[in-house]
PDB file of N, CA and C in Angstrom:
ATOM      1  N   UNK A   1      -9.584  11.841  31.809  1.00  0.00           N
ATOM      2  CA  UNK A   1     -10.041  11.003  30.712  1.00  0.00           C
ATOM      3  C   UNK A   1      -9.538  11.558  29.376  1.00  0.00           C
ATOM      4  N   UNK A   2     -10.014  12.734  29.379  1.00  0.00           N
ATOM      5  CA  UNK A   2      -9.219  13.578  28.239  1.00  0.00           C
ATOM      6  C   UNK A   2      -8.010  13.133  27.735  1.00  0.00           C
ATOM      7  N   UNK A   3      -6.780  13.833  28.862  1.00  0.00           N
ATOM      8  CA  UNK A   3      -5.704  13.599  28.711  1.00  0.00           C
ATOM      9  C   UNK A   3      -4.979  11.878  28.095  1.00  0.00           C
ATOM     10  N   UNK A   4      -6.067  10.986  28.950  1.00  0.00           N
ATOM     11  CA  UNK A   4      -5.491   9.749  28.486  1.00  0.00           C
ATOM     12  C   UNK A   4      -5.675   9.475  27.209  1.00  0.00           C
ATOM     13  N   UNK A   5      -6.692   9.922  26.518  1.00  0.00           N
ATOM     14  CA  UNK A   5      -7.278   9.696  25.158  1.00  0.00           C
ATOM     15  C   UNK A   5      -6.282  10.657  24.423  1.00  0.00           C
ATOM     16  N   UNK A   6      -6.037  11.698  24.440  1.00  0.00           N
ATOM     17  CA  UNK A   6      -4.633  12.320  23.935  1.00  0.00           C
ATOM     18  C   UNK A   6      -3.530  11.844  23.996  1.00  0.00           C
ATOM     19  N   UNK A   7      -3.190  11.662  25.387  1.00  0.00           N
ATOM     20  CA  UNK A   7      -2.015  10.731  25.390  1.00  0.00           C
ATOM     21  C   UNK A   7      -1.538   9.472  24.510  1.00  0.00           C
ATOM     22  N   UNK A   8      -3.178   8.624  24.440  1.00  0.00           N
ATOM     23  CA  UNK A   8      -3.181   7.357  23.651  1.00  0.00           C
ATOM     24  C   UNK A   8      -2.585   7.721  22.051  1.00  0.00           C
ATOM     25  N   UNK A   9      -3.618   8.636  21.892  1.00  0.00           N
ATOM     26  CA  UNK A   9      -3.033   9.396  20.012  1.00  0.00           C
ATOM     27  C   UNK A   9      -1.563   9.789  20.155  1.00  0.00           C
ATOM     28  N   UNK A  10      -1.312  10.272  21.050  1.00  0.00           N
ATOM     29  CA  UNK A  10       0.154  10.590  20.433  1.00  0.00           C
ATOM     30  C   UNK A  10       1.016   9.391  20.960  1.00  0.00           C
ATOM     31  N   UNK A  11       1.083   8.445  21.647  1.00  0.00           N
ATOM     32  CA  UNK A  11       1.361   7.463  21.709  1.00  0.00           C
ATOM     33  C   UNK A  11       0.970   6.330  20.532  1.00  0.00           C
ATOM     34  N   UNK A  12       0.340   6.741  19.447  1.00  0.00           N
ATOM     35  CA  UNK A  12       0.115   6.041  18.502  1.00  0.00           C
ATOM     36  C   UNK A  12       0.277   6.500  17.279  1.00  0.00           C
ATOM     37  N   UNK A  13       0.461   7.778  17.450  1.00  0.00           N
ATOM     38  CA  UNK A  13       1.480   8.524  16.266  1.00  0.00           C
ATOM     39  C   UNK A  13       3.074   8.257  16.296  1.00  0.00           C
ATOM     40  N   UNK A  14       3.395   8.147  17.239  1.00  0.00           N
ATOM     41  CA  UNK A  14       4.500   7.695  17.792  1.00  0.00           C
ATOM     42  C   UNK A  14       5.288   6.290  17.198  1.00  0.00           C
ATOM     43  N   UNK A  15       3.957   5.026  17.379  1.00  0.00           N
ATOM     44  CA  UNK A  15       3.876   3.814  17.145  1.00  0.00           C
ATOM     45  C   UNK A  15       3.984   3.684  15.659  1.00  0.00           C
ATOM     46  N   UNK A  16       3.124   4.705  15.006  1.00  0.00           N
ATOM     47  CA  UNK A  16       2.819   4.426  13.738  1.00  0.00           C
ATOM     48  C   UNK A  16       4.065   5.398  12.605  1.00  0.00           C
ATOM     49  N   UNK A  17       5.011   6.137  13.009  1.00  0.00           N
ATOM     50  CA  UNK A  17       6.109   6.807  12.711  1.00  0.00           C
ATOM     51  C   UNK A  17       7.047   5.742  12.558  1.00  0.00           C
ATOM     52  N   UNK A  18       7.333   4.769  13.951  1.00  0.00           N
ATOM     53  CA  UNK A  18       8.332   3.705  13.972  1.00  0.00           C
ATOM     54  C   UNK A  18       7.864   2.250  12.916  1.00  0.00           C
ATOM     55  N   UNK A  19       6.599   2.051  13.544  1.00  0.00           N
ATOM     56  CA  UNK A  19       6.261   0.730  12.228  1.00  0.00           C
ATOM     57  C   UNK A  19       6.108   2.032  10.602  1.00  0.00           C
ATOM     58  N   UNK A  20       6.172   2.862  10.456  1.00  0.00           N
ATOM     59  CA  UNK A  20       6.564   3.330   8.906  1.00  0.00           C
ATOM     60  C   UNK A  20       7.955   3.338   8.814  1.00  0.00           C
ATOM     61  N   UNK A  21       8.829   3.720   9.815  1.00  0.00           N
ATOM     62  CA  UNK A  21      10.234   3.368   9.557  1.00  0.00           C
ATOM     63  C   UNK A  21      10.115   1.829   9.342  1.00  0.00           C
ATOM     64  N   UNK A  22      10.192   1.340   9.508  1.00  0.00           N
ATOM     65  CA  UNK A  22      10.566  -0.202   9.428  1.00  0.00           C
ATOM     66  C   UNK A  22      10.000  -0.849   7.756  1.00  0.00           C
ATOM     67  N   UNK A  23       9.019   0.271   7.056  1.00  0.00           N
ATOM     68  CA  UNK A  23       8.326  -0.336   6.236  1.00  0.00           C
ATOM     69  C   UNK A  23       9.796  -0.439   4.813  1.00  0.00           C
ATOM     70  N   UNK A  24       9.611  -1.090   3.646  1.00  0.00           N
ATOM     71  CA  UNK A  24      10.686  -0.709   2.625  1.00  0.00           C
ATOM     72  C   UNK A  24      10.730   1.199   1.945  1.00  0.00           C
ATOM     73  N   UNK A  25      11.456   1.333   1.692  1.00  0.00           N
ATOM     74  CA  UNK A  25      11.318   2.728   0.989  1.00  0.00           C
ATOM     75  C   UNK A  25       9.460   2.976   0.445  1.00  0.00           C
ATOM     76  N   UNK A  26       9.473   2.203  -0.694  1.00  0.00           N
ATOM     77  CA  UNK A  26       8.850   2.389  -1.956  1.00  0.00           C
ATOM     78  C   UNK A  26       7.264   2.071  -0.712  1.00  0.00           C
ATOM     79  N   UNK A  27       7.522   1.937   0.340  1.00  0.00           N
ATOM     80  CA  UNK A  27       5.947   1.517   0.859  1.00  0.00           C
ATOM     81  C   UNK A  27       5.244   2.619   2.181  1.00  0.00           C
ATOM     82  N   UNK A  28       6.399   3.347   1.993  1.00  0.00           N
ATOM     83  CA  UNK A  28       6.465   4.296   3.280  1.00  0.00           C
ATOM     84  C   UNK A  28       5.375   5.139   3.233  1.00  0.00           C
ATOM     85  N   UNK A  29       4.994   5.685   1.834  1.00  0.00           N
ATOM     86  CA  UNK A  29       4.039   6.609   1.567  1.00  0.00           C
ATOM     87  C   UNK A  29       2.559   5.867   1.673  1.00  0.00           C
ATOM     88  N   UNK A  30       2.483   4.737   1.342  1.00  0.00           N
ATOM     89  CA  UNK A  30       1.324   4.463   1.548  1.00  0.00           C
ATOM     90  C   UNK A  30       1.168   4.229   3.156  1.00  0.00           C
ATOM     91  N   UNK A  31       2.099   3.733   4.283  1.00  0.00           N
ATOM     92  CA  UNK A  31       2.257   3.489   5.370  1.00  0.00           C
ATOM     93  C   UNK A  31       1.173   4.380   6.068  1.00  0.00           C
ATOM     94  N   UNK A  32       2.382   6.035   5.471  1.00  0.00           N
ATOM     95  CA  UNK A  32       1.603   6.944   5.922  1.00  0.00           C
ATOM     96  C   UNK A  32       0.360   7.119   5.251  1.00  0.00           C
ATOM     97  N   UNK A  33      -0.935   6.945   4.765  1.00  0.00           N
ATOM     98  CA  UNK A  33      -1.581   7.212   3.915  1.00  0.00           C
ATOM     99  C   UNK A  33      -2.815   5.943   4.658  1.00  0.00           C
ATOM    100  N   UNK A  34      -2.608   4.980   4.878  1.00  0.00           N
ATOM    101  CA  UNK A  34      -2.871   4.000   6.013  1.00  0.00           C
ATOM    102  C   UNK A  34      -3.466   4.581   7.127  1.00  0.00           C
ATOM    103  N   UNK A  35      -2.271   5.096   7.942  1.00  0.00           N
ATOM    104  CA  UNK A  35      -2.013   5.799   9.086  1.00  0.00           C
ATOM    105  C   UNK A  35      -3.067   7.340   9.568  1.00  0.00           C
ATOM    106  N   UNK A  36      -3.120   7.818   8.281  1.00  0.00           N
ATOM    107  CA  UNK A  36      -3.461   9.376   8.435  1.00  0.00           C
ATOM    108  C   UNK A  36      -5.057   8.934   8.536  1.00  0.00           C
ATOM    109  N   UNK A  37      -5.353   7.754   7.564  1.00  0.00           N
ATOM    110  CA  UNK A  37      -6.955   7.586   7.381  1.00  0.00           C
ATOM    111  C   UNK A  37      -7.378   6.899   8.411  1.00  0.00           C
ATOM    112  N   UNK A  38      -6.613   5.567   8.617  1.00  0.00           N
ATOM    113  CA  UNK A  38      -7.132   5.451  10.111  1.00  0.00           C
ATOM    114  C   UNK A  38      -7.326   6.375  11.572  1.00  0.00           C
ATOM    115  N   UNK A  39      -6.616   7.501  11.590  1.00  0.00           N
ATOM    116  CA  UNK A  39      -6.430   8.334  12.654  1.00  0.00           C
ATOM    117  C   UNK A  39      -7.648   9.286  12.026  1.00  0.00           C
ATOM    118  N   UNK A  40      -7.913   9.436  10.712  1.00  0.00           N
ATOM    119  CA  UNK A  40      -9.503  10.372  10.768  1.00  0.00           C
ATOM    120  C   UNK A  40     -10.873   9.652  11.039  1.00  0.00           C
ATOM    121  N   UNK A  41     -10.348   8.467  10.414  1.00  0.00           N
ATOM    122  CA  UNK A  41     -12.057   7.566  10.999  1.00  0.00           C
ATOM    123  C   UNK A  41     -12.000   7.311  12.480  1.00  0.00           C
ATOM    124  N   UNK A  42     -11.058   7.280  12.820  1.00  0.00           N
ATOM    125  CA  UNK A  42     -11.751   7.070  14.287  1.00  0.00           C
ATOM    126  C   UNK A  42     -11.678   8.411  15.004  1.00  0.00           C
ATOM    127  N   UNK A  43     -11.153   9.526  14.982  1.00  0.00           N
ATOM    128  CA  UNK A  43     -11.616  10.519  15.267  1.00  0.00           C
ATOM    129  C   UNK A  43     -12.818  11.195  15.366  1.00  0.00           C
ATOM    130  N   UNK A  44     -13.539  10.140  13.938  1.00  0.00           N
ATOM    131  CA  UNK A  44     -15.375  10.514  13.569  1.00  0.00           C
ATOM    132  C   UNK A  44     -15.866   9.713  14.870  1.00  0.00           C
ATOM    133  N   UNK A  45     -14.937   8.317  15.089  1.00  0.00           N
ATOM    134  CA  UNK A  45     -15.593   7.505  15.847  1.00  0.00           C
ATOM    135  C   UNK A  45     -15.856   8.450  17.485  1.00  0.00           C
ATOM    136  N   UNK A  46     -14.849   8.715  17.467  1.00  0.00           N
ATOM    137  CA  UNK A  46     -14.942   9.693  19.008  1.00  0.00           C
ATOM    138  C   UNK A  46     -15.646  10.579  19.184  1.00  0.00           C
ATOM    139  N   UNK A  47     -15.878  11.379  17.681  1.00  0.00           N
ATOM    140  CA  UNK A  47     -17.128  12.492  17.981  1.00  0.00           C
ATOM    141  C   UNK A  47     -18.250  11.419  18.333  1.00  0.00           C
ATOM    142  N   UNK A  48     -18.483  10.571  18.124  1.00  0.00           N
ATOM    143  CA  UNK A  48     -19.656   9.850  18.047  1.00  0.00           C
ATOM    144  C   UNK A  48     -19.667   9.349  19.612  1.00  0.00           C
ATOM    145  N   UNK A  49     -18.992   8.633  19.857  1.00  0.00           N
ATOM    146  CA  UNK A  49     -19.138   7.754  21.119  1.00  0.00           C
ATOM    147  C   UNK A  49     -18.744   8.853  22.303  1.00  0.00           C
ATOM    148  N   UNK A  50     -19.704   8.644  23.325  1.00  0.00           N
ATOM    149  CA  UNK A  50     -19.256   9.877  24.429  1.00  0.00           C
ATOM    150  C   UNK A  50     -18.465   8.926  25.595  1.00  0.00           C
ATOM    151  N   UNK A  51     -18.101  10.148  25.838  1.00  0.00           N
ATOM    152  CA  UNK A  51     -16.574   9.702  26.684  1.00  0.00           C
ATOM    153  C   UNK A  51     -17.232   9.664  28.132  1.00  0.00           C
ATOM    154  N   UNK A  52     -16.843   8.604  28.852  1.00  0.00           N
ATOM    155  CA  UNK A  52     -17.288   8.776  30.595  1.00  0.00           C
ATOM    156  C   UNK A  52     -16.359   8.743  31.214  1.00  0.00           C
ATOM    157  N   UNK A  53     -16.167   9.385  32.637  1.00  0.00           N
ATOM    158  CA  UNK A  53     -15.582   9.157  33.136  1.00  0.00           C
ATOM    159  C   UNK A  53     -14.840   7.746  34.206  1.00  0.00           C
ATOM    160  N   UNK A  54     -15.397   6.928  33.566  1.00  0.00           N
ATOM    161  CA  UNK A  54     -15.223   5.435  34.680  1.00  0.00           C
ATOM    162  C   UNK A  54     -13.992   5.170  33.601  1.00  0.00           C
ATOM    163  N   UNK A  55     -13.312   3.652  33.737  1.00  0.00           N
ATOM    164  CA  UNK A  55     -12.510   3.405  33.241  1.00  0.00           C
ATOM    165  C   UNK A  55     -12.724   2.829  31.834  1.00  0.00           C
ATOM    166  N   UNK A  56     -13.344   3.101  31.063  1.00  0.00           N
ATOM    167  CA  UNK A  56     -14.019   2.833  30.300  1.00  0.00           C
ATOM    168  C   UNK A  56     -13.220   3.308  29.149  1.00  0.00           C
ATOM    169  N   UNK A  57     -12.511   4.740  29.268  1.00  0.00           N
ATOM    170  CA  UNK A  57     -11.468   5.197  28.281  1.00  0.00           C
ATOM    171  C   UNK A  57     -10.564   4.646  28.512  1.00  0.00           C
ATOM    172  N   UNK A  58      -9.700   3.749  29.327  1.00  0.00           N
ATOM    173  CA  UNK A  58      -8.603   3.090  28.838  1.00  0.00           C
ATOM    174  C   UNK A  58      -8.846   1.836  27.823  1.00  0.00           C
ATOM    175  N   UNK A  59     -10.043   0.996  27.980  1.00  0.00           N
ATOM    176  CA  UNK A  59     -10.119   0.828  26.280  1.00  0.00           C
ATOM    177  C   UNK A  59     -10.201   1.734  25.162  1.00  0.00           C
ATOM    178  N   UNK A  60     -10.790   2.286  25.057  1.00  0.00           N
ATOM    179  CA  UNK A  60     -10.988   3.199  24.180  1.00  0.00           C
ATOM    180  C   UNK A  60      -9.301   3.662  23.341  1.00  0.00           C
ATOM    181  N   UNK A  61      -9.242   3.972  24.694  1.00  0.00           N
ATOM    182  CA  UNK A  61      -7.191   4.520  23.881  1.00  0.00           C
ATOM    183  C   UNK A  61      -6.660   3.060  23.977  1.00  0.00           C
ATOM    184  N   UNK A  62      -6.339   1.930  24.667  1.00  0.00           N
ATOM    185  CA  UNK A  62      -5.861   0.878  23.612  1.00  0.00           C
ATOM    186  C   UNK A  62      -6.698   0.513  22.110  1.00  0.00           C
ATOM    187  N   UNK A  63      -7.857   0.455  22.391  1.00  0.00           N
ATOM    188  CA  UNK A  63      -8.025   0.346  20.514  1.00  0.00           C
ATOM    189  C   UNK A  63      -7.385   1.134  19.860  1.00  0.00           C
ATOM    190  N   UNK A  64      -7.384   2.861  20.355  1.00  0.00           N
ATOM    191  CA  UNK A  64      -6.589   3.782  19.626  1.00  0.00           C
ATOM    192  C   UNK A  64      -5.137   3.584  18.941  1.00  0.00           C
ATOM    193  N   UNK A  65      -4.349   3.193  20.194  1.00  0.00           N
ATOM    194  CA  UNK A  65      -3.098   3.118  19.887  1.00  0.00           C
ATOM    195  C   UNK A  65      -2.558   1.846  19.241  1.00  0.00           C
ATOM    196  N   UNK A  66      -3.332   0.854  19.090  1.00  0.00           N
ATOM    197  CA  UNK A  66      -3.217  -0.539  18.761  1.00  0.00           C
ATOM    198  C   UNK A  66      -3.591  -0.417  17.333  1.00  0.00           C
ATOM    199  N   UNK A  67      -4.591   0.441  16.720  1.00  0.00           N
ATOM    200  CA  UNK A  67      -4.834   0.908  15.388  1.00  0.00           C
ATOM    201  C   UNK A  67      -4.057   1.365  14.718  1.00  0.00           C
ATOM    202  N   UNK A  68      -3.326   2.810  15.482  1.00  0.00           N
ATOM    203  CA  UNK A  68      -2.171   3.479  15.056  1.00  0.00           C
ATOM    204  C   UNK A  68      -0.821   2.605  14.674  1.00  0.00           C
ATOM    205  N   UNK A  69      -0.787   1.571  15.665  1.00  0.00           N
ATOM    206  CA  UNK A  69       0.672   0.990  15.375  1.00  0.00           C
ATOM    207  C   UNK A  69       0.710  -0.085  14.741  1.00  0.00           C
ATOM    208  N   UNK A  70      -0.305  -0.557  14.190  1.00  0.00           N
ATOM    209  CA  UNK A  70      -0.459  -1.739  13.000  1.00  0.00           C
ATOM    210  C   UNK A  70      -1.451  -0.955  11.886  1.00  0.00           C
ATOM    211  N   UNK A  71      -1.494   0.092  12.028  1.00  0.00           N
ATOM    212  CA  UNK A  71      -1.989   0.656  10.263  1.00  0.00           C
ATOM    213  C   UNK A  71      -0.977   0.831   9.486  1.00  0.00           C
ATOM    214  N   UNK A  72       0.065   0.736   9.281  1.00  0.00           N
ATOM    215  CA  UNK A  72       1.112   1.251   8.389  1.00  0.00           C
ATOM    216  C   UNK A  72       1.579  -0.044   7.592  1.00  0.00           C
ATOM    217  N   UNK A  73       0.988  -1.123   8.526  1.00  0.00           N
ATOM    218  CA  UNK A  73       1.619  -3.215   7.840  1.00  0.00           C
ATOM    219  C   UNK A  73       0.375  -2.937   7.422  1.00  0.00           C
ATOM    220  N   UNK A  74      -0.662  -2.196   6.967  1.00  0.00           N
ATOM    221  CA  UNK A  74      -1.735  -2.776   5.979  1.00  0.00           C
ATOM    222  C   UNK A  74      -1.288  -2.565   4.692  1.00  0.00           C
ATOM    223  N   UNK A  75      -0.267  -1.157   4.457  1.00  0.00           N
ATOM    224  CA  UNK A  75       0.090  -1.220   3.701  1.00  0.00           C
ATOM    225  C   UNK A  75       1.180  -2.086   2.616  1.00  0.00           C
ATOM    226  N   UNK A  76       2.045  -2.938   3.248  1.00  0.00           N
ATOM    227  CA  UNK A  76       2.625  -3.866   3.415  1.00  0.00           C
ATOM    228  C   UNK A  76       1.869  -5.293   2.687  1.00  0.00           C
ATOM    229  N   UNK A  77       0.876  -5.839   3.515  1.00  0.00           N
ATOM    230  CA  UNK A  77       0.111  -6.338   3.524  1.00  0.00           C
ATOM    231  C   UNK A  77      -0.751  -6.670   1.780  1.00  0.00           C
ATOM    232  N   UNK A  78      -1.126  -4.809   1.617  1.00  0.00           N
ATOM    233  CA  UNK A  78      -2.043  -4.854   0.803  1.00  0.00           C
ATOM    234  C   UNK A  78      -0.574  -5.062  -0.560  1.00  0.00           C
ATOM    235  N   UNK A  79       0.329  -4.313  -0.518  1.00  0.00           N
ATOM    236  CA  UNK A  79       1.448  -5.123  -1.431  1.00  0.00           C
ATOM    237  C   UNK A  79       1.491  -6.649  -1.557  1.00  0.00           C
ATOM    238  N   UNK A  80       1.474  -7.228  -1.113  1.00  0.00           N
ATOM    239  CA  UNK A  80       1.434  -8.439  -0.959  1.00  0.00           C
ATOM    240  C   UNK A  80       0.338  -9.241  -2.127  1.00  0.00           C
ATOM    241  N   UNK A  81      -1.078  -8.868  -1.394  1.00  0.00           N
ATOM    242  CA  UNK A  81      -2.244  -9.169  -2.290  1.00  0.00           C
ATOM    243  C   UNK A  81      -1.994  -8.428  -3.358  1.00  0.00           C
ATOM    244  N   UNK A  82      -2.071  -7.817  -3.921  1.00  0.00           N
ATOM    245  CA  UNK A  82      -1.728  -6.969  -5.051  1.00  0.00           C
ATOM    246  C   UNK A  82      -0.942  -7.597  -6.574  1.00  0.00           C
ATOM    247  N   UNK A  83       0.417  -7.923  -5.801  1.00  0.00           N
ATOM    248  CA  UNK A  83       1.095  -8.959  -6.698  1.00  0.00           C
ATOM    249  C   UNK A  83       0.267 -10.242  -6.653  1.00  0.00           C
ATOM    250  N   UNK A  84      -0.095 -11.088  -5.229  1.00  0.00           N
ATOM    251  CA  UNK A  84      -0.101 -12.167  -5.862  1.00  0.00           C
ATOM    252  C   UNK A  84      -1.704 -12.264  -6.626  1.00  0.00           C
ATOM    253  N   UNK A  85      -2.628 -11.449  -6.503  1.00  0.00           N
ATOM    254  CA  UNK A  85      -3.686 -11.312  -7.410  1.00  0.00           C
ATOM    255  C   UNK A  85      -3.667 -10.369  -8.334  1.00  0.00           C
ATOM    256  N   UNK A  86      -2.081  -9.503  -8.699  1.00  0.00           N
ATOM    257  CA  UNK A  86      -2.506  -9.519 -10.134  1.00  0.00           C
ATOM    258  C   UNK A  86      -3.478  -7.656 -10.155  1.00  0.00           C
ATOM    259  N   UNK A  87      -3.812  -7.031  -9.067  1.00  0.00           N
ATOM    260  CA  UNK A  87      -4.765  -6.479  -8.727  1.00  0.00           C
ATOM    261  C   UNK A  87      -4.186  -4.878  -9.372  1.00  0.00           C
ATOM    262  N   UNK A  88      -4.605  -4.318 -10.349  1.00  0.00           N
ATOM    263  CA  UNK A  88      -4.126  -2.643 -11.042  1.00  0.00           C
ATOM    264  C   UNK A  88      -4.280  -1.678  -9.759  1.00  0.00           C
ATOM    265  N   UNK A  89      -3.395  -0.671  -9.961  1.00  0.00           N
ATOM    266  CA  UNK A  89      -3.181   0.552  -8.783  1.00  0.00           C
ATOM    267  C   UNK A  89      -4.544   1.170  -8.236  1.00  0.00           C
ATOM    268  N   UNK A  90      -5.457   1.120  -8.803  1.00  0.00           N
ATOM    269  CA  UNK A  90      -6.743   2.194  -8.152  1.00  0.00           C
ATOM    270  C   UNK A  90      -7.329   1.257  -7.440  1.00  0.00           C
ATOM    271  N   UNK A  91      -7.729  -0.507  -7.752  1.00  0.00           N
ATOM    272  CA  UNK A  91      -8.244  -1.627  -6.719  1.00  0.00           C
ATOM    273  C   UNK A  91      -7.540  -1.570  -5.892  1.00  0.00           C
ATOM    274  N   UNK A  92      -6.278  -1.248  -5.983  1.00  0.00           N
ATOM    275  CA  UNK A  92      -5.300  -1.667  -4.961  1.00  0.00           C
ATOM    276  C   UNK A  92      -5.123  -0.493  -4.003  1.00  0.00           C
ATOM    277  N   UNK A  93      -5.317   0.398  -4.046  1.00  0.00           N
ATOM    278  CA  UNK A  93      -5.545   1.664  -2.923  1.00  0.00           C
ATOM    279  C   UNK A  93      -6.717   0.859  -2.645  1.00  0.00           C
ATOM    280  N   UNK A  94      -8.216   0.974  -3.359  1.00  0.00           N
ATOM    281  CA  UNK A  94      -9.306   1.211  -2.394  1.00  0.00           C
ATOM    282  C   UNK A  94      -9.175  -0.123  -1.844  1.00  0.00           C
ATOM    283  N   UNK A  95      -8.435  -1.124  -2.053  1.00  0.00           N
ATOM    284  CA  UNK A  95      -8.214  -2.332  -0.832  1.00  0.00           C
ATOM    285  C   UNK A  95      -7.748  -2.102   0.125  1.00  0.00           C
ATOM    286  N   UNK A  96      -6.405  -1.440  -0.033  1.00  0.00           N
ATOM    287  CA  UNK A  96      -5.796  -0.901   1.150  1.00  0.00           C
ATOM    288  C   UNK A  96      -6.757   0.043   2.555  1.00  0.00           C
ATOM    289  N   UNK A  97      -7.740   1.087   1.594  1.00  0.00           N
ATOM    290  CA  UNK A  97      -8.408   1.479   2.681  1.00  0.00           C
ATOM    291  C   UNK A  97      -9.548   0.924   3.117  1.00  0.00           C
ATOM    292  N   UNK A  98     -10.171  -0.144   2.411  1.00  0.00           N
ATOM    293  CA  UNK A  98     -11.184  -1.238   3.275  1.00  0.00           C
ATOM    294  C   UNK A  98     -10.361  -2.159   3.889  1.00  0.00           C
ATOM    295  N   UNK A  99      -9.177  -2.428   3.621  1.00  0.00           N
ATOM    296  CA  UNK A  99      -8.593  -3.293   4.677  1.00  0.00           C
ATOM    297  C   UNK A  99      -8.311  -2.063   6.389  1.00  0.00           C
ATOM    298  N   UNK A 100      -7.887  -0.972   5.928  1.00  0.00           N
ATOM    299  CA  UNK A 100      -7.571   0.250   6.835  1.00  0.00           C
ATOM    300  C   UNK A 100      -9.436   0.073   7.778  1.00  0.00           C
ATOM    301  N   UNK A 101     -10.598  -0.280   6.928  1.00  0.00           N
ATOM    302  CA  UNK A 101     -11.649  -0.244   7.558  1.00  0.00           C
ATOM    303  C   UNK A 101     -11.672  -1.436   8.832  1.00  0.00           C
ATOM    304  N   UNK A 102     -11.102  -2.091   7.890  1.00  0.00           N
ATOM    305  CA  UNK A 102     -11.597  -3.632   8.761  1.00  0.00           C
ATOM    306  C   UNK A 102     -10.878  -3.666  10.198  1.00  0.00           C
ATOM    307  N   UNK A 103      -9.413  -3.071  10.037  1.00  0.00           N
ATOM    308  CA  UNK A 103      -8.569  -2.861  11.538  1.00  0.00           C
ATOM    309  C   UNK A 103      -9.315  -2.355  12.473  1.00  0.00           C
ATOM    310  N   UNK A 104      -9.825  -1.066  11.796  1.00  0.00           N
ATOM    311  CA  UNK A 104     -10.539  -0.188  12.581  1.00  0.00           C
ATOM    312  C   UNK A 104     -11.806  -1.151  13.461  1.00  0.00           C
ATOM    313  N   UNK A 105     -12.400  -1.710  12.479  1.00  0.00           N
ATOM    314  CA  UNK A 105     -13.595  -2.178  12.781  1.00  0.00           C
ATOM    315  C   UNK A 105     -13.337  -3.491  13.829  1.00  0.00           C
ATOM    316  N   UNK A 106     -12.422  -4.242  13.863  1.00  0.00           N
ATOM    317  CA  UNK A 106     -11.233  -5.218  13.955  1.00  0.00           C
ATOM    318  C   UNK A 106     -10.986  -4.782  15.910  1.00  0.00           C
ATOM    319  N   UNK A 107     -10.433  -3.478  15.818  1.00  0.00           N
ATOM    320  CA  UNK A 107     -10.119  -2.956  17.101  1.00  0.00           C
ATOM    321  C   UNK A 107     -11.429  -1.966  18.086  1.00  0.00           C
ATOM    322  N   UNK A 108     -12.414  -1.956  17.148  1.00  0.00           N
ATOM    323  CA  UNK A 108     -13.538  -1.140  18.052  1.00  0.00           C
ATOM    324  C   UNK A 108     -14.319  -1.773  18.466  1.00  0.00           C
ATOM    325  N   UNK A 109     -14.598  -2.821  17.661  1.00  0.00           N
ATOM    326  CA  UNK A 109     -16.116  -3.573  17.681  1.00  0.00           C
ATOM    327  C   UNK A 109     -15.993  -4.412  19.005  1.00  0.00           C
ATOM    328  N   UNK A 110     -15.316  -4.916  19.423  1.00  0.00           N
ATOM    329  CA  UNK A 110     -14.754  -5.318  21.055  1.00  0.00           C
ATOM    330  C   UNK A 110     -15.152  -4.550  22.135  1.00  0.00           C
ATOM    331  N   UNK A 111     -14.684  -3.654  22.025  1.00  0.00           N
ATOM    332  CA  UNK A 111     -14.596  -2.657  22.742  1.00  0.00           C
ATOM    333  C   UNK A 111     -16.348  -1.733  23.366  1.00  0.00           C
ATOM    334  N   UNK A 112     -16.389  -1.366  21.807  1.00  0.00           N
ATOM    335  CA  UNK A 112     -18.116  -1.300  21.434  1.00  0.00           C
ATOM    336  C   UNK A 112     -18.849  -2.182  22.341  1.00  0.00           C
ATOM    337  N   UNK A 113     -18.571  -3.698  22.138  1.00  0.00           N
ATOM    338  CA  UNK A 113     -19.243  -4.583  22.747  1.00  0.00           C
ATOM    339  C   UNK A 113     -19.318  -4.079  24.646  1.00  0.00           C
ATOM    340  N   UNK A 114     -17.773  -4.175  25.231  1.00  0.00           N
ATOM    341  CA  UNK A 114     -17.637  -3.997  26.694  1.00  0.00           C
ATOM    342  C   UNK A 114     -18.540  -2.858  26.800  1.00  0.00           C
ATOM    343  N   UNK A 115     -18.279  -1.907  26.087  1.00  0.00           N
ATOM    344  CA  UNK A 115     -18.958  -0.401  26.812  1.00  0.00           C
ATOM    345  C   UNK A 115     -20.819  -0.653  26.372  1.00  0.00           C
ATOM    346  N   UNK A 116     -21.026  -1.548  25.908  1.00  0.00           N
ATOM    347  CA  UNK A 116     -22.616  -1.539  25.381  1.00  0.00           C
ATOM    348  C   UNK A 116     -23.342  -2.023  27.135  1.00  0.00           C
TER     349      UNK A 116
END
């Protein structure tokens, strides 16, 4: 179980390296910045939720890795809103990381549900 849940993270560090390549120059840093915060909140999430042994962790690591490899287009994304509302640099980070919330929340809360 372990191993797969490791496996999943670095399979989603992996994911989330290639969707930051793909991002433009000027967006790469926030990509990563996306990326790093989503991979600590749900890390809290894992201290939290206990791990069983049934198959129960292969959801668990697809939410993982499915987080990892579409956190880096939030940043993208949150460019987007930004211009077309007009929105100054400090709204526009803490959007980026409540949008970084909502993925999270987006890819667990499913999951949450099966294992309840």
């Amino acid at each position: 179980m372990i191993f797969l849940l490791v496996l999943s993270v670095i399979t989603g560090i992996a994911g989330c390296a290639i969707t930051t390549a793909w991002l433009p120059a000027n967006l790469r840093w926030q990509g990563v910045q996306c990326a790093v915060f989503t991979l600590i909140i749900q890390g809290c999430i894992l201290k939290v939720i206990p791990l069983d042994t049934d198959g129960s962790g292969l959801l668990i690591a697809a939410g993982l890795m499915l987080s990892q490899w579409f956190a880096p287009l939030i940043a993208k994304e949150t460019r987007k809103l930004r211009v077309h509302f007009r929105i100054p640099s400090v709204p526009g980070y803490l959007l980026m990381y409540i949008l970084c919330l909502v993925l999270i929340g987006a890819s667990w809360f499913p999951i949450w549900m099966v294992l309840r």
